[in-house]
N, C-alpha and C. Protein backbone atom coordinates (compact mmCIF):
# COMPACT_ATOMS: atom_id res chain seq x y z
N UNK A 1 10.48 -11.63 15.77
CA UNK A 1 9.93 -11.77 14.44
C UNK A 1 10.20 -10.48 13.66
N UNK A 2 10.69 -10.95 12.39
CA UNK A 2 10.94 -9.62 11.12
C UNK A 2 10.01 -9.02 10.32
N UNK A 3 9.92 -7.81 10.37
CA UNK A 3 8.90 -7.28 9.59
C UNK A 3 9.38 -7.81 8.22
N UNK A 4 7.79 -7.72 7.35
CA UNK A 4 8.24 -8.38 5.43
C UNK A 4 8.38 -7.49 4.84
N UNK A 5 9.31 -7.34 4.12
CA UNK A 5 9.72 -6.42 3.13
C UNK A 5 10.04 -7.22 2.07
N UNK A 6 9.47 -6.06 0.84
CA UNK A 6 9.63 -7.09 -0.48
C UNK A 6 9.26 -5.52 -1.23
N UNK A 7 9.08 -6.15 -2.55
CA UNK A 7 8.37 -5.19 -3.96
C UNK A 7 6.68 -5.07 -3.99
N UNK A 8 7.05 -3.92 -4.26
CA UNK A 8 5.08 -3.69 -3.80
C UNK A 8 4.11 -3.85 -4.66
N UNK A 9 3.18 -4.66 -4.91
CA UNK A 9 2.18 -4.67 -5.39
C UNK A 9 1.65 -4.13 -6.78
N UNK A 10 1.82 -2.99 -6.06
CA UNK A 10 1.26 -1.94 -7.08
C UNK A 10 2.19 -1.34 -7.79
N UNK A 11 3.30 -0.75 -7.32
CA UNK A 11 4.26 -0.02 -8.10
C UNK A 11 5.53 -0.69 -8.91
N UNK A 12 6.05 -1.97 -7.78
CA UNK A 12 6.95 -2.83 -7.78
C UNK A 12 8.56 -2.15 -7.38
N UNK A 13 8.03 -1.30 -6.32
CA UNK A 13 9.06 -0.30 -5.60
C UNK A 13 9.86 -1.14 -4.71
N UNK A 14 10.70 -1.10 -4.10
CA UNK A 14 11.34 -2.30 -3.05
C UNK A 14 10.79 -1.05 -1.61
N UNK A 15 11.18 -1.63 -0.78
CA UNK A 15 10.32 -1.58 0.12
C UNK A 15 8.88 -1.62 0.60
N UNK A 16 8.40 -2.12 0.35
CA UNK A 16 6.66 -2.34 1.06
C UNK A 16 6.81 -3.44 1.85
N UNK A 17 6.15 -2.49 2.57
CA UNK A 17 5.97 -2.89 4.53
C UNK A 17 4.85 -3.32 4.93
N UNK A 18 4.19 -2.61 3.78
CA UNK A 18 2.90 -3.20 4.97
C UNK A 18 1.54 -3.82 3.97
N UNK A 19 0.77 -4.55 4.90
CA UNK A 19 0.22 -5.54 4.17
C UNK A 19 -1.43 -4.69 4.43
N UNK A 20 -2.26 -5.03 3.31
CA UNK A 20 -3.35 -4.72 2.81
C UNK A 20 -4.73 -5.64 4.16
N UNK A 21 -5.57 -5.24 4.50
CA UNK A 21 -6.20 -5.74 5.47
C UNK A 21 -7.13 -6.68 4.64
N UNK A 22 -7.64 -6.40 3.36
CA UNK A 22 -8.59 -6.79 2.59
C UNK A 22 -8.07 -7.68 1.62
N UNK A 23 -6.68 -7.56 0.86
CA UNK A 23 -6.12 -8.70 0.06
C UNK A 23 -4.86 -9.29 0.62
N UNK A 24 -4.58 -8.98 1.04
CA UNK A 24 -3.13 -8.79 1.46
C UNK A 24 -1.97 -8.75 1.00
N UNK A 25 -1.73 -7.96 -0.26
CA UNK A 25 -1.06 -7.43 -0.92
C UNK A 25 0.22 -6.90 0.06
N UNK A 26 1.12 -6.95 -0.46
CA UNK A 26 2.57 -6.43 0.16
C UNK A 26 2.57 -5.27 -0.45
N UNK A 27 2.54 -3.78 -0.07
CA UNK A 27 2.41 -2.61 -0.86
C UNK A 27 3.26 -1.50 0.07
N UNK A 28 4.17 -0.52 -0.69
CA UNK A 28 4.92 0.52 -0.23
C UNK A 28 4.09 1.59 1.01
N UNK A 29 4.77 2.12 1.67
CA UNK A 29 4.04 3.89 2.15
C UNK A 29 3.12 4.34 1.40
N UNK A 30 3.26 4.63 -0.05
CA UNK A 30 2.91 5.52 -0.51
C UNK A 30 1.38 5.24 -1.32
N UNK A 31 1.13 2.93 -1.47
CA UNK A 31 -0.02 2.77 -1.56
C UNK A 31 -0.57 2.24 -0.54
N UNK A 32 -0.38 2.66 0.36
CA UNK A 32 -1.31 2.32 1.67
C UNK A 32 -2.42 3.57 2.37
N UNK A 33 -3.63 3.08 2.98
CA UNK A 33 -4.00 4.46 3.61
C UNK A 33 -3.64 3.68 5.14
N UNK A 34 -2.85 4.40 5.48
CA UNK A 34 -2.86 3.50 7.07
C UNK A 34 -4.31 3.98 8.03
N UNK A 35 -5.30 5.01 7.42
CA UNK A 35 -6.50 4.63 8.79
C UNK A 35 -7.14 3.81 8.15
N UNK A 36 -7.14 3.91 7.37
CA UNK A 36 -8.28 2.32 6.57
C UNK A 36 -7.73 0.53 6.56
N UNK A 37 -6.57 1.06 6.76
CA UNK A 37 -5.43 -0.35 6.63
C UNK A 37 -5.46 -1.13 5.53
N UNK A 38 -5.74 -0.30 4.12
CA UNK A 38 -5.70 -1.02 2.91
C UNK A 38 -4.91 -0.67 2.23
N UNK A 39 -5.26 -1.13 0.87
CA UNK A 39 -3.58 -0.53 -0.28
C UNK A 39 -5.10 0.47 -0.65
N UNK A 40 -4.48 1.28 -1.29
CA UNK A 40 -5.02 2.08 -2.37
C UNK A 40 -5.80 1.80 -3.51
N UNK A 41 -5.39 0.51 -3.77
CA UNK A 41 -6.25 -0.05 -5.01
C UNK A 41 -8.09 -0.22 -4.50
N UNK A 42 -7.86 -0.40 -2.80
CA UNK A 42 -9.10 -0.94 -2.38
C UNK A 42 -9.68 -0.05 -1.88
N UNK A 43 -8.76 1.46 -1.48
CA UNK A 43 -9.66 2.77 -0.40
C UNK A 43 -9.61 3.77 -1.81
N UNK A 44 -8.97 3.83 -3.05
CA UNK A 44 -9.42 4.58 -3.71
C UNK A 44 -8.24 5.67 -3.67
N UNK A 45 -8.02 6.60 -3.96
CA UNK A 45 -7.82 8.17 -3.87
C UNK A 45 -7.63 8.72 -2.22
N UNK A 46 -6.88 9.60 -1.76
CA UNK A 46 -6.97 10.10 -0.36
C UNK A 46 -6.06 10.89 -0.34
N UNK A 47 -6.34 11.61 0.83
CA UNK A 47 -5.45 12.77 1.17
C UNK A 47 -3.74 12.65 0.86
N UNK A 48 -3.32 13.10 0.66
CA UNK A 48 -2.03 12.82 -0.08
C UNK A 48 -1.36 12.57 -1.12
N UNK A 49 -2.19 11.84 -2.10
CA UNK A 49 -1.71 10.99 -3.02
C UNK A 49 -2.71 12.24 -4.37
N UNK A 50 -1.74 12.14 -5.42
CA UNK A 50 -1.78 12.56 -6.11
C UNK A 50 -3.10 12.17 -7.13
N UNK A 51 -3.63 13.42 -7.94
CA UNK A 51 -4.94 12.94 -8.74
C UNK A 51 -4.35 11.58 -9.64
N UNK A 52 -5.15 10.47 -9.15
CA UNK A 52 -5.16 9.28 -10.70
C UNK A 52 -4.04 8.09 -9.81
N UNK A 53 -3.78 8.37 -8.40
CA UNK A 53 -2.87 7.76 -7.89
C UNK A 53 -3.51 6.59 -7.25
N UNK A 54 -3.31 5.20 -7.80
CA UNK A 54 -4.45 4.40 -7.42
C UNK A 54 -3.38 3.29 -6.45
């Protein structure tokens, strides 16, 4: 079985890998928190991501 790759959610970046635990949004690296296993829209702000980076 193939991992899904598509345009993400939030940004509409191509690659997003990984899926949201709470909506399941298809969303890039960069809106995911992988210890929470959500997109960003749903954990908020976090280590990494830039002020206002939702």
């Amino acid at each position: 079985m193939g991992m899904n790759v598509g345009l993400c959610a939030v940004c509409r970046s191509p690659g997003a890998i990984h899926s949201c635990a709470l909506c399941g949004k298809l969303v890039c690296p960069r809106h995911f928190q992988h210890g929470a296993g959500v997109c960003t829209q749903h954990a908020g702000p976090g280590p990494g991501l830039p002020h206002g980076v939702r």
